[in-house]
PDB file of N, CA and C in Angstrom:
ATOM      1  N   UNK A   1       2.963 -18.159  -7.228  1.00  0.00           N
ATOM      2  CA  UNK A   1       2.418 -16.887  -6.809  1.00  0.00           C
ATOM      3  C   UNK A   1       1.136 -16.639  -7.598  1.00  0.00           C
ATOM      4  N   UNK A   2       0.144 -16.390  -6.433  1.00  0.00           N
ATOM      5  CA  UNK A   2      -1.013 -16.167  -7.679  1.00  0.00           C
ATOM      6  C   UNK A   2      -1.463 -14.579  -7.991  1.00  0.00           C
ATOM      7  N   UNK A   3      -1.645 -14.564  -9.162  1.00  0.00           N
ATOM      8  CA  UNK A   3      -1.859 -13.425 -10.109  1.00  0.00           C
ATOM      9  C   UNK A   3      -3.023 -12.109  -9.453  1.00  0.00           C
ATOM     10  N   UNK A   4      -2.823 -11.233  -9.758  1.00  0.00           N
ATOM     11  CA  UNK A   4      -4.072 -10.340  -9.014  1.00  0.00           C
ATOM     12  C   UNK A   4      -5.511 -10.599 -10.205  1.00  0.00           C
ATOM     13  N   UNK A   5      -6.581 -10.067  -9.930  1.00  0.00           N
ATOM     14  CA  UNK A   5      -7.927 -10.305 -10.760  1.00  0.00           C
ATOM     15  C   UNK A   5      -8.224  -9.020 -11.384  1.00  0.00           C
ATOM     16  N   UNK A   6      -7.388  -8.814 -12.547  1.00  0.00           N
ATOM     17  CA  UNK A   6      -7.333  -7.844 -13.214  1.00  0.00           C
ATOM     18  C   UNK A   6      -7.736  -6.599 -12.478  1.00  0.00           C
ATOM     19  N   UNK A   7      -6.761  -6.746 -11.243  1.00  0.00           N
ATOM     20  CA  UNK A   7      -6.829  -5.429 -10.344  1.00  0.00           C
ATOM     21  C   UNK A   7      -5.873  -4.538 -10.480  1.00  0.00           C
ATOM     22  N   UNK A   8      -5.866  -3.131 -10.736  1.00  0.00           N
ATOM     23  CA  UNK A   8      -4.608  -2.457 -11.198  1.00  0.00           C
ATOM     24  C   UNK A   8      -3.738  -2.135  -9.611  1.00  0.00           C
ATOM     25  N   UNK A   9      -2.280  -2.645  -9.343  1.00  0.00           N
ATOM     26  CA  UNK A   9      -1.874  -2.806  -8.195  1.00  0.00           C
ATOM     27  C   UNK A   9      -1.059  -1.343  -8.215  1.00  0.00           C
ATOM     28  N   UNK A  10      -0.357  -0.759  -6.966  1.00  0.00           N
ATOM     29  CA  UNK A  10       0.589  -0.164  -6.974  1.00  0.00           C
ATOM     30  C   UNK A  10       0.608  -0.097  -5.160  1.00  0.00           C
ATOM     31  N   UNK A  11       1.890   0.175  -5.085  1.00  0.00           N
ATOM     32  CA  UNK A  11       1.855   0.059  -3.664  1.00  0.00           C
ATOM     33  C   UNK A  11       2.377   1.018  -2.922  1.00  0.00           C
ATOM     34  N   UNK A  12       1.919   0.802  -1.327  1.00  0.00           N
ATOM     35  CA  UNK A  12       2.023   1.648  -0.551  1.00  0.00           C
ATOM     36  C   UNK A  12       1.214   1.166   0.826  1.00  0.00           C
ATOM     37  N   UNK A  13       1.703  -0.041   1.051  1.00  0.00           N
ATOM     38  CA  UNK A  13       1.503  -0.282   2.417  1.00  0.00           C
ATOM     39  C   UNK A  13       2.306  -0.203   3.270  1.00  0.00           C
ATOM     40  N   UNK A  14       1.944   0.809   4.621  1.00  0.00           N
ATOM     41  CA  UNK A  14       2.858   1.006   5.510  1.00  0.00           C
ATOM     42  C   UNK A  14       3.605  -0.078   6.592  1.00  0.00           C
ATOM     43  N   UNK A  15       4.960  -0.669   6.147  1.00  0.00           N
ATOM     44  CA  UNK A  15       5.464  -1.586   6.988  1.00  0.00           C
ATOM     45  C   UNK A  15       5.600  -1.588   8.444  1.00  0.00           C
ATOM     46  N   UNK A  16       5.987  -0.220   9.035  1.00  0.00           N
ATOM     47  CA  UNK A  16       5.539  -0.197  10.497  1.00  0.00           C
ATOM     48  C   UNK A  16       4.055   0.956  10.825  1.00  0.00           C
ATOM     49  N   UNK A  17       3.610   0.631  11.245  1.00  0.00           N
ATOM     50  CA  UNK A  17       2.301   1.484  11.706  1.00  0.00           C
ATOM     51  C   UNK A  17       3.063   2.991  12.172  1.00  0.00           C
ATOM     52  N   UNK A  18       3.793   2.681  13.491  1.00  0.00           N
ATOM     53  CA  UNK A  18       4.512   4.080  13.871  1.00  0.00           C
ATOM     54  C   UNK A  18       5.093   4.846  12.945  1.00  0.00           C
ATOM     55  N   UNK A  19       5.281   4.492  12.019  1.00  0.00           N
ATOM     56  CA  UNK A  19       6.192   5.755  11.525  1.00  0.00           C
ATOM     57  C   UNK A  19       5.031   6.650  10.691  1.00  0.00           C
ATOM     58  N   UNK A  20       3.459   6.119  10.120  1.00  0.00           N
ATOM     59  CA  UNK A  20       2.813   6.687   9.360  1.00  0.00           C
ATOM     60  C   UNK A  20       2.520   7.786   9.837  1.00  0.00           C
ATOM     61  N   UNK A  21       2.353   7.993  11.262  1.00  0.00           N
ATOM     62  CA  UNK A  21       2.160   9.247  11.670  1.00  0.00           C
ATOM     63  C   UNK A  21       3.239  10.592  11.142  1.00  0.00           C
ATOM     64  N   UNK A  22       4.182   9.945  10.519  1.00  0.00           N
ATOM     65  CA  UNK A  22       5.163  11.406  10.200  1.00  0.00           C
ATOM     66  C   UNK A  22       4.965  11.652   8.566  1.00  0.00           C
ATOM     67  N   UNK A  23       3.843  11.332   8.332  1.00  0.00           N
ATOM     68  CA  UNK A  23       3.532  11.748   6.570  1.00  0.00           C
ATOM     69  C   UNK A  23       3.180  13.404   6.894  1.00  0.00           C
ATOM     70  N   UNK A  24       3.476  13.921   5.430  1.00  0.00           N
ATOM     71  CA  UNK A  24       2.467  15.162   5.795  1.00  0.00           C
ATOM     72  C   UNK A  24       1.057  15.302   5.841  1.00  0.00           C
ATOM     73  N   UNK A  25       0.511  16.215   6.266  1.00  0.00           N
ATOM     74  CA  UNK A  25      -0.916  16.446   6.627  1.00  0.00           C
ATOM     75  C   UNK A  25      -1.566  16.250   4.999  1.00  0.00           C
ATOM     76  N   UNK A  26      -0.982  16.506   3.366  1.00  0.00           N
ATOM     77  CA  UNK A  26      -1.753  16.572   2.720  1.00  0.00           C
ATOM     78  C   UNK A  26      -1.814  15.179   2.076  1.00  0.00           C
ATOM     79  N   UNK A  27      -0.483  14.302   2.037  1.00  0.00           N
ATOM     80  CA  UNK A  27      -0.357  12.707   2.137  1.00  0.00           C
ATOM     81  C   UNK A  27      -1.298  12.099   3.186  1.00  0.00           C
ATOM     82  N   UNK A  28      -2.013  12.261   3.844  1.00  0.00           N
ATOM     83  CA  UNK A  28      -2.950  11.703   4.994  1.00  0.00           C
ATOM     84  C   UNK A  28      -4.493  11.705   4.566  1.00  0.00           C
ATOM     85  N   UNK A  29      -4.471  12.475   3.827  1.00  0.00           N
ATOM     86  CA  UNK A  29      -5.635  12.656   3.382  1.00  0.00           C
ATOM     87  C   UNK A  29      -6.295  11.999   2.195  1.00  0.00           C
ATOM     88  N   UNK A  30      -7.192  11.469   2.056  1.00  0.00           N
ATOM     89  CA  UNK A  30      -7.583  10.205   1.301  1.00  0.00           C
ATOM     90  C   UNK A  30      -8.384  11.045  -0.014  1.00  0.00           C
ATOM     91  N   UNK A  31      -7.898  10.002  -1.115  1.00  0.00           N
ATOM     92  CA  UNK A  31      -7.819  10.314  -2.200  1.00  0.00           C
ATOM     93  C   UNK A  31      -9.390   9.693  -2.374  1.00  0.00           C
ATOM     94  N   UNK A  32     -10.553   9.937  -3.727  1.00  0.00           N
ATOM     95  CA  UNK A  32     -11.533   9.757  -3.923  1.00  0.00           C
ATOM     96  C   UNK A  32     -10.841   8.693  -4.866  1.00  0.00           C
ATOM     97  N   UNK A  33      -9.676   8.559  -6.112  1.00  0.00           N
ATOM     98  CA  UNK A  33      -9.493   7.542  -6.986  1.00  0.00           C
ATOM     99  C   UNK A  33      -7.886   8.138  -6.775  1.00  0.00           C
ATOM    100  N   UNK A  34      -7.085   7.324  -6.550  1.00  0.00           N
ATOM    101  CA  UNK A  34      -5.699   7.492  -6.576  1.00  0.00           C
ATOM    102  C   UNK A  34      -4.984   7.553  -8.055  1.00  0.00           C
ATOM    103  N   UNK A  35      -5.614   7.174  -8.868  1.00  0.00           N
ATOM    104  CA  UNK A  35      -4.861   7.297 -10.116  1.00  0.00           C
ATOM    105  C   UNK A  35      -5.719   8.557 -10.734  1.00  0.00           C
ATOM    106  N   UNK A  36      -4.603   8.947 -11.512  1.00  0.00           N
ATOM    107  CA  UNK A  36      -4.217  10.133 -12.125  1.00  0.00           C
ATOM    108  C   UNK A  36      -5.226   9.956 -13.340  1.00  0.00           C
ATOM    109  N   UNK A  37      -5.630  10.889 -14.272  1.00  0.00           N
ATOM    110  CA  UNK A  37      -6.358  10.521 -15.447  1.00  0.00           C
ATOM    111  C   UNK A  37      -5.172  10.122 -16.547  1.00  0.00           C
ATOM    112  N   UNK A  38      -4.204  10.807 -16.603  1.00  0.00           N
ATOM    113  CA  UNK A  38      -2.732  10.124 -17.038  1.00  0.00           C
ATOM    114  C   UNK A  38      -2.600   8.349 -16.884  1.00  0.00           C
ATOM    115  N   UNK A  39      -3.190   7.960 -15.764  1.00  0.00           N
ATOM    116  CA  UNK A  39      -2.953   6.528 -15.277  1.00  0.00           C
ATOM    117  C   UNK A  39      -1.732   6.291 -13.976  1.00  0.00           C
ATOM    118  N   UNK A  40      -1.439   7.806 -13.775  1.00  0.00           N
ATOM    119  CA  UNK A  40      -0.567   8.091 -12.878  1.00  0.00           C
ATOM    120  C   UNK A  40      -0.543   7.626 -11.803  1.00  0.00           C
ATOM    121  N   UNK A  41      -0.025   6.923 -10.367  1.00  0.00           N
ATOM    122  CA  UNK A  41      -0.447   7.318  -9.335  1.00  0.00           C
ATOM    123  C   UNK A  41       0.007   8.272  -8.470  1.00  0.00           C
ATOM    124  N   UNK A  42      -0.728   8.944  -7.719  1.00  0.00           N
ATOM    125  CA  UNK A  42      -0.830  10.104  -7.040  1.00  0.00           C
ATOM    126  C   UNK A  42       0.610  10.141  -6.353  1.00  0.00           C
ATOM    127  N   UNK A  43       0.934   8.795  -5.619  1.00  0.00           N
ATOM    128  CA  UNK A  43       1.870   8.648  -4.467  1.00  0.00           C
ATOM    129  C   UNK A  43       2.902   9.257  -5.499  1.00  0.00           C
ATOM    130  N   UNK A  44       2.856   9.469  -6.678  1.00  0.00           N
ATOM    131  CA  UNK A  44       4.695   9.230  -8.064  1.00  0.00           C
ATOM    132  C   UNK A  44       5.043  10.979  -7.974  1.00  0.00           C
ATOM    133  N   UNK A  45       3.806  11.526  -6.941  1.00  0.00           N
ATOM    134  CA  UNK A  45       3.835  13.026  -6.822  1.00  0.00           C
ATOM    135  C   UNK A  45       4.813  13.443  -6.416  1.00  0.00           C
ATOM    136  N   UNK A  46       5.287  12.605  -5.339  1.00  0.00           N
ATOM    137  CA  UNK A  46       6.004  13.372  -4.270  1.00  0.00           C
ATOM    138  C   UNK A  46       7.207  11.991  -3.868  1.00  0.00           C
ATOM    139  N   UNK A  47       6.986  10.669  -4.109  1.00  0.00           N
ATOM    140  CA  UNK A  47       7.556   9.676  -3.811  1.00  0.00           C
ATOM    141  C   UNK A  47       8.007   9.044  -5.288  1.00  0.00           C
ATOM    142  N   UNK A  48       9.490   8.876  -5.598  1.00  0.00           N
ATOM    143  CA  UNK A  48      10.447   8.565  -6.726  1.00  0.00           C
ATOM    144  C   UNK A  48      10.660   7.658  -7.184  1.00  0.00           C
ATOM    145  N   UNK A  49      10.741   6.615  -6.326  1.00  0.00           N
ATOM    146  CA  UNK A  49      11.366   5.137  -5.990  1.00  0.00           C
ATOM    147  C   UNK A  49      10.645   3.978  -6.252  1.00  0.00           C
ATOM    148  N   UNK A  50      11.058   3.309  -7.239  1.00  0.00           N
ATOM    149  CA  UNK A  50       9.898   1.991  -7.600  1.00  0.00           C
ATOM    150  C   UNK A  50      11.084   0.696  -7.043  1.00  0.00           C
ATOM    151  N   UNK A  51       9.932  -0.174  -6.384  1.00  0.00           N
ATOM    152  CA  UNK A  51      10.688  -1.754  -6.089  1.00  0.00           C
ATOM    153  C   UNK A  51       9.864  -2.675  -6.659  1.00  0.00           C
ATOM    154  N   UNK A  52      10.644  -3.612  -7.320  1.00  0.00           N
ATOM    155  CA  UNK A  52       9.618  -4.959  -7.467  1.00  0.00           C
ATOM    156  C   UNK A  52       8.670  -5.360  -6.337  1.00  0.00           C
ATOM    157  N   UNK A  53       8.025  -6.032  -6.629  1.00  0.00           N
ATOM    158  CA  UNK A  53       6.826  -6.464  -5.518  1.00  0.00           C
ATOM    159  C   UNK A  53       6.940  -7.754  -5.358  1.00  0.00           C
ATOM    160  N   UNK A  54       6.358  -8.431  -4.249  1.00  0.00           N
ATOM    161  CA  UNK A  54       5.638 -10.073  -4.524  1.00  0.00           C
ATOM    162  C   UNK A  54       4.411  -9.746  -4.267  1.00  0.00           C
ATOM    163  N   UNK A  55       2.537  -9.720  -5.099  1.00  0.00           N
ATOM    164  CA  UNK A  55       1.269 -10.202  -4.276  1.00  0.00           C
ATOM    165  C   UNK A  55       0.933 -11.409  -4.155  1.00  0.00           C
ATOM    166  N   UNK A  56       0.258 -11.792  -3.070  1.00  0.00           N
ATOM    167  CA  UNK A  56      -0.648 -12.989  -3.356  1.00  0.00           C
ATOM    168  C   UNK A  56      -1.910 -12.821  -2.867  1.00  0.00           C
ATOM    169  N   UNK A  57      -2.729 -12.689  -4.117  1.00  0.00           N
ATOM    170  CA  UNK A  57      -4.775 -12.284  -3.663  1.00  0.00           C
ATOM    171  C   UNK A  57      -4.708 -13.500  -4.368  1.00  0.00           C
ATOM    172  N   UNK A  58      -6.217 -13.899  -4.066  1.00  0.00           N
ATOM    173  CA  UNK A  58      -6.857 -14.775  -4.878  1.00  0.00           C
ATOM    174  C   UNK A  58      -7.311 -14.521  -6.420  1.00  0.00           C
ATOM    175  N   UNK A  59      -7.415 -15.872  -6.964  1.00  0.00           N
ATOM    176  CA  UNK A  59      -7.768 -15.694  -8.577  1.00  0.00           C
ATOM    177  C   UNK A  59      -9.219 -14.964  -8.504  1.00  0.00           C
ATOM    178  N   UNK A  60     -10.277 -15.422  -7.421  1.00  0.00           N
ATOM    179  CA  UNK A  60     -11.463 -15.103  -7.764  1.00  0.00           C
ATOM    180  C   UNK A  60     -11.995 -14.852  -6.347  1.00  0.00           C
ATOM    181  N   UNK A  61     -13.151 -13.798  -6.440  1.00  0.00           N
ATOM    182  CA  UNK A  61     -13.657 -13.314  -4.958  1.00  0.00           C
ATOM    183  C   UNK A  61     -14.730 -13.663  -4.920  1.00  0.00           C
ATOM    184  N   UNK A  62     -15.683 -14.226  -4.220  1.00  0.00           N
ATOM    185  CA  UNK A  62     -17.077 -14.632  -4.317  1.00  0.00           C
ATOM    186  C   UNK A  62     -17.492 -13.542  -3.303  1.00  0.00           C
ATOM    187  N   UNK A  63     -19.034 -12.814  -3.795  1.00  0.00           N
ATOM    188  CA  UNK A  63     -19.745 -11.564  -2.966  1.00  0.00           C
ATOM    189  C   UNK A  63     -19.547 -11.784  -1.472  1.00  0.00           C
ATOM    190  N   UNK A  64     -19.176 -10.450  -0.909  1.00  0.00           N
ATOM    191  CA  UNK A  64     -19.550 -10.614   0.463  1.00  0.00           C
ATOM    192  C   UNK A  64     -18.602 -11.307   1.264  1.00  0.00           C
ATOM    193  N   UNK A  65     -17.491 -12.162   0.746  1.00  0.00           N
ATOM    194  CA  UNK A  65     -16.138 -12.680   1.395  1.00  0.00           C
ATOM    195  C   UNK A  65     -15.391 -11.735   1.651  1.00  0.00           C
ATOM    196  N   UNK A  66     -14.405 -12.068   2.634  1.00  0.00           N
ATOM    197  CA  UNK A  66     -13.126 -11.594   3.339  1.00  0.00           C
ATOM    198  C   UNK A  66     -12.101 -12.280   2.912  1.00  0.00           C
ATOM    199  N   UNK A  67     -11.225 -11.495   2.087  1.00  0.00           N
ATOM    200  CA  UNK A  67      -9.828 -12.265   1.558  1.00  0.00           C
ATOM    201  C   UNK A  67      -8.656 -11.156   1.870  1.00  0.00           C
ATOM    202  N   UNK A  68      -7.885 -11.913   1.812  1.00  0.00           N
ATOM    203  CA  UNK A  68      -6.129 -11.086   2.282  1.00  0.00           C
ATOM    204  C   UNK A  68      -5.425 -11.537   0.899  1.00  0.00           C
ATOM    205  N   UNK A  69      -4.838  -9.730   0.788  1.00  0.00           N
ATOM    206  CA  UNK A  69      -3.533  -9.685   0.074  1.00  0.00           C
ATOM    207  C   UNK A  69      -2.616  -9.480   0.766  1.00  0.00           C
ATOM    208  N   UNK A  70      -1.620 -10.041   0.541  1.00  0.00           N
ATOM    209  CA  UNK A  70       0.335  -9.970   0.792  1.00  0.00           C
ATOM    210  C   UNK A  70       0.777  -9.378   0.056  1.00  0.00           C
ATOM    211  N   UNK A  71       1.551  -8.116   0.517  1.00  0.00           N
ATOM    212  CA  UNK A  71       2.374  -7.909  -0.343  1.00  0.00           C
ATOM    213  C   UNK A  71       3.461  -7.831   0.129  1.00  0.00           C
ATOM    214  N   UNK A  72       4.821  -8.230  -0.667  1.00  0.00           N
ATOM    215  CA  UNK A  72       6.123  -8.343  -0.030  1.00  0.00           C
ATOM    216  C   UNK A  72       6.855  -7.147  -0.721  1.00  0.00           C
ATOM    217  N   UNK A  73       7.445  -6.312  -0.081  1.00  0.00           N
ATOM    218  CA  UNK A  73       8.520  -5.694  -0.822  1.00  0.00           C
ATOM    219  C   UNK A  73       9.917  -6.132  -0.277  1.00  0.00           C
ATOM    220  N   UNK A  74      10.727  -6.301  -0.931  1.00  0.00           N
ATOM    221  CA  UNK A  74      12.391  -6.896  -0.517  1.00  0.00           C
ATOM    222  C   UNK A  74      12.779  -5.681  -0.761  1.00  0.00           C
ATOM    223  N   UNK A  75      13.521  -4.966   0.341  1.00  0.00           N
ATOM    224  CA  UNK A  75      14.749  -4.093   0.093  1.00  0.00           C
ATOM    225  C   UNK A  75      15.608  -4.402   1.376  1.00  0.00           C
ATOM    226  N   UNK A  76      16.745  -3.861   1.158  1.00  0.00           N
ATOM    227  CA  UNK A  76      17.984  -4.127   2.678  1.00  0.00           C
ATOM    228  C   UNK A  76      17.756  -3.423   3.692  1.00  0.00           C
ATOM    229  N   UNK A  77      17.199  -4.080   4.047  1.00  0.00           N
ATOM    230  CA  UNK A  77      16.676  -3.487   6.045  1.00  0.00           C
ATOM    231  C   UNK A  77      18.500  -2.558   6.283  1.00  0.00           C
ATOM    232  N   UNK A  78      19.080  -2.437   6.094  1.00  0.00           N
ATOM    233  CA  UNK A  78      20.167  -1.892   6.775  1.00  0.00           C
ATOM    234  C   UNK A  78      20.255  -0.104   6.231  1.00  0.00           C
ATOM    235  N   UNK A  79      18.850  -0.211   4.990  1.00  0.00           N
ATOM    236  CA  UNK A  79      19.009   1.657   4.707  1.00  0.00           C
ATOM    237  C   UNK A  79      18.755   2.250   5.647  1.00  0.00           C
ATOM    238  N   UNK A  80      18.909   3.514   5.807  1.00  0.00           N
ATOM    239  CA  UNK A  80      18.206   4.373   6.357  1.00  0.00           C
ATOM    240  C   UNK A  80      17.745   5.830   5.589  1.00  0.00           C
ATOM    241  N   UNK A  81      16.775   6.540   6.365  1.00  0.00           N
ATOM    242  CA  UNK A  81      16.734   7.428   5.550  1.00  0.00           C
ATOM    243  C   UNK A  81      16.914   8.940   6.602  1.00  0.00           C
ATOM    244  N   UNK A  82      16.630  10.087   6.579  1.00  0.00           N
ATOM    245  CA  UNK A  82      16.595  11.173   7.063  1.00  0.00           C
ATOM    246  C   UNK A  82      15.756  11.742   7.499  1.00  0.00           C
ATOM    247  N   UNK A  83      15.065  11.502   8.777  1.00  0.00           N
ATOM    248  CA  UNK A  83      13.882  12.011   9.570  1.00  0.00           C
ATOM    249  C   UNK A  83      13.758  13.430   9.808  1.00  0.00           C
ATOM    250  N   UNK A  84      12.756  13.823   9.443  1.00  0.00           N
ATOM    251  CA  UNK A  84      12.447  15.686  10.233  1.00  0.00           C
ATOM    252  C   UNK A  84      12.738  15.708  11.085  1.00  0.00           C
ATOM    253  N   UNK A  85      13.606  15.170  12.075  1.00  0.00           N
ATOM    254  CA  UNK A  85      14.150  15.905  13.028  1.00  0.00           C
ATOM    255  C   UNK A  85      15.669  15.470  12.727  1.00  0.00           C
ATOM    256  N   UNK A  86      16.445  15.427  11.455  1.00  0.00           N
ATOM    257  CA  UNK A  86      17.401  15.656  11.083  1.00  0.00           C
ATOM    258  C   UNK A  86      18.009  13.818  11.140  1.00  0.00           C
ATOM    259  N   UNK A  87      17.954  13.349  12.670  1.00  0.00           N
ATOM    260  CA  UNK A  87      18.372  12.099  12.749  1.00  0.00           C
ATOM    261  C   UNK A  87      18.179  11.031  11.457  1.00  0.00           C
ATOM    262  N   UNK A  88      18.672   9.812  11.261  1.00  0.00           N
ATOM    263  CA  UNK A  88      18.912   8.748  10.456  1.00  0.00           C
ATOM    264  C   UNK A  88      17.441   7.998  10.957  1.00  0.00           C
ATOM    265  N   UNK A  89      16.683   7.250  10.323  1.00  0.00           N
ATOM    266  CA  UNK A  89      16.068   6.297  10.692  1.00  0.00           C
ATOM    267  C   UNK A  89      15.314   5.328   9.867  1.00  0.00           C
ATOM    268  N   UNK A  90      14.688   3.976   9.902  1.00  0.00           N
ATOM    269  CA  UNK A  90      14.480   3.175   9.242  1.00  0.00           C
ATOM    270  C   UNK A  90      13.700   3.830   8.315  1.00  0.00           C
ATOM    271  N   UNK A  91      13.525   3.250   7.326  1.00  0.00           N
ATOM    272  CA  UNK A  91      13.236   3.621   5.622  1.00  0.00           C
ATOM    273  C   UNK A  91      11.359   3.238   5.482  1.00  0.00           C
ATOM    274  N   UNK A  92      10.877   4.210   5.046  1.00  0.00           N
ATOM    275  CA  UNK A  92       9.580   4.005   4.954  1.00  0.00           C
ATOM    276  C   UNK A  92       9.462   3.619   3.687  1.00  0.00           C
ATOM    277  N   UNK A  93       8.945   2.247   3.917  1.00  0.00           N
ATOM    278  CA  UNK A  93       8.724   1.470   2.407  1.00  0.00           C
ATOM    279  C   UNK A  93       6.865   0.959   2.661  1.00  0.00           C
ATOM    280  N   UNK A  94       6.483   1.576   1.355  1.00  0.00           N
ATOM    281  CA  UNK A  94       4.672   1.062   1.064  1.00  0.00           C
ATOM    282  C   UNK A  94       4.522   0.893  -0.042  1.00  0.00           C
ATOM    283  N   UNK A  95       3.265   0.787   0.223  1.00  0.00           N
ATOM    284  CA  UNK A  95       2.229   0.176  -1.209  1.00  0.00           C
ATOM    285  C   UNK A  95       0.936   0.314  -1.269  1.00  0.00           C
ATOM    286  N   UNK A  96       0.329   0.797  -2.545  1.00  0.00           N
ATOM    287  CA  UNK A  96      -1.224   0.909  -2.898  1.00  0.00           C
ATOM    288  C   UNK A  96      -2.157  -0.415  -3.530  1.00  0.00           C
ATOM    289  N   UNK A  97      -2.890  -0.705  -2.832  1.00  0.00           N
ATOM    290  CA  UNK A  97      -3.367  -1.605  -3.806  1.00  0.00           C
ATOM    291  C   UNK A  97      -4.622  -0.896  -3.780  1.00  0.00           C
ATOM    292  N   UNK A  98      -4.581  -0.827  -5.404  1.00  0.00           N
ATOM    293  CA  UNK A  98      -6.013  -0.516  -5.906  1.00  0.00           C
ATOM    294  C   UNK A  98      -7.180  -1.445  -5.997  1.00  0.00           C
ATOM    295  N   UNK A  99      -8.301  -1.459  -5.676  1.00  0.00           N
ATOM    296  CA  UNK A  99      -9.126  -2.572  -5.966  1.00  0.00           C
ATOM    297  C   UNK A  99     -10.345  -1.981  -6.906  1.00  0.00           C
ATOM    298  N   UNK A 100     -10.871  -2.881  -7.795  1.00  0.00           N
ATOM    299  CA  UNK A 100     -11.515  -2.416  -8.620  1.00  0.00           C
ATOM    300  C   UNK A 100     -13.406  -1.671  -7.990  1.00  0.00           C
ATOM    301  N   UNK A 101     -14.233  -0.986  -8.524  1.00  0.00           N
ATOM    302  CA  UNK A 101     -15.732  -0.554  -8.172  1.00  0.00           C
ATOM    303  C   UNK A 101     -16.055  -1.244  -7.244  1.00  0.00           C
ATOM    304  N   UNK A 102     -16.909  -1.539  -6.606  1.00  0.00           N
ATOM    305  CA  UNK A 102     -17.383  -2.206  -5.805  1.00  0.00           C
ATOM    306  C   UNK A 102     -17.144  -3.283  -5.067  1.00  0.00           C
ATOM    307  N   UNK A 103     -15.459  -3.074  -4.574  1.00  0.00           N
ATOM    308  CA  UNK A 103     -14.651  -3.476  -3.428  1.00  0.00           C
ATOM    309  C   UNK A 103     -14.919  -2.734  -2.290  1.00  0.00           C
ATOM    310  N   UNK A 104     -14.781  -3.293  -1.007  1.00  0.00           N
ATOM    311  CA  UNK A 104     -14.536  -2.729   0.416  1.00  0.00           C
ATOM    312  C   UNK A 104     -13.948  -3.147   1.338  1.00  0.00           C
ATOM    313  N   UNK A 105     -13.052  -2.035   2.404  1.00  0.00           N
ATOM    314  CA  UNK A 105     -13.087  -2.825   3.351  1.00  0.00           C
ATOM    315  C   UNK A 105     -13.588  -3.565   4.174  1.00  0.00           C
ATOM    316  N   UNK A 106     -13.061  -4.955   4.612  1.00  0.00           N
ATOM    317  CA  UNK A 106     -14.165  -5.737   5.508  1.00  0.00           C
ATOM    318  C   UNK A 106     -13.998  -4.848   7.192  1.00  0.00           C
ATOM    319  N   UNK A 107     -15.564  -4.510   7.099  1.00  0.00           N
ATOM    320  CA  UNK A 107     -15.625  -4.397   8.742  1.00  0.00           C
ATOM    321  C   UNK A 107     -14.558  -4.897  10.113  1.00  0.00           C
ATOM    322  N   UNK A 108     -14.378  -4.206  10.784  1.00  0.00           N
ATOM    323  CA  UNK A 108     -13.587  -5.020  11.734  1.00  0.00           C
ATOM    324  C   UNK A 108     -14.093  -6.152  12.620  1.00  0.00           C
ATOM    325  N   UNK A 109     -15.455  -5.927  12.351  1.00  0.00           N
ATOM    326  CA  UNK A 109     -15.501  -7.746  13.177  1.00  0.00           C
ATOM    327  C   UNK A 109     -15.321  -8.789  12.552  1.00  0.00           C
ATOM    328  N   UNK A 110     -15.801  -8.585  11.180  1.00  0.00           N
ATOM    329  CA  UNK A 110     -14.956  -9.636  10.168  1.00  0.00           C
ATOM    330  C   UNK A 110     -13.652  -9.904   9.879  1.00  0.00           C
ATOM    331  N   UNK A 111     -13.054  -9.275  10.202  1.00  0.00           N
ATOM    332  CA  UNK A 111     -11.584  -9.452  10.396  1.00  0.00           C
ATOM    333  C   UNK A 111     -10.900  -9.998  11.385  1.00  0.00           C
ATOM    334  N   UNK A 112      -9.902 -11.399  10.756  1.00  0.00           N
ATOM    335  CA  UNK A 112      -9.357 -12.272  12.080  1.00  0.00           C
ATOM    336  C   UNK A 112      -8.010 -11.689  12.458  1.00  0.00           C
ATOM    337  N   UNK A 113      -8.504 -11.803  14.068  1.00  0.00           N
ATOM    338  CA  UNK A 113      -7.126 -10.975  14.777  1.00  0.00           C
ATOM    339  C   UNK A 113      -5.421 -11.273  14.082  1.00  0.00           C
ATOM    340  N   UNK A 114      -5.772 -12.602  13.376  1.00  0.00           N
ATOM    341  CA  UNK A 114      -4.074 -12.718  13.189  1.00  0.00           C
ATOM    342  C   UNK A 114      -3.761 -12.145  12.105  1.00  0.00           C
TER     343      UNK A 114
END
């Protein structure tokens, strides 16, 4: 497994797309630096629950490339949790990855469909 590049990680990537729509309106809203001056992250506000991780980024980024991180979280697909509309339903599990100053997202044409 290779190591992150002294990037401070925490996570919060959304495993199904559909369900992100049921965050609240003030969770939706994008943070200018997600960590806390504490070293906190923001998500530890309102969300309790820490899981081990797996990443795999590269050791090193050369300017202007497009690289992919993985991140795996393992928990038992068989939880569920308690939806606003009272019903049971699959468990919203994410992740933050922080990337250091002068990271970005790559454009979407740079990005391969798979």
């Amino acid at each position: 497994m290779t190591r992150s590049i002294s990037v401070s990680i925490m996570i919060y990537v959304i495993t199904r797309a559909s369900i992100s729509n049921a965050y609240p309106i003030f969770a939706q809203q994008g943070y200018e630096n997600p960590r806390e001056a504490t070293g906190r992250i923001v998500c530890a506000n309102c969300h309790l629950a820490n899981k081990p991780v797996d990443i795999e980024v590269p050791q090193a980024v050369l300017p202007d490339t497009v690289f992919e991180a993985v991140v795996r979280i393992p928990y038992d697909k068989q939880l569920k949790q308690v939806l606003a509309n009272g019903k049971k339903g699959t468990l919203n599990v994410g992740a933050v990855l922080i990337l250091p100053d002068g990271f970005e997202l790559a454009p979407l044409d740079r990005i391969s469909p798979e």
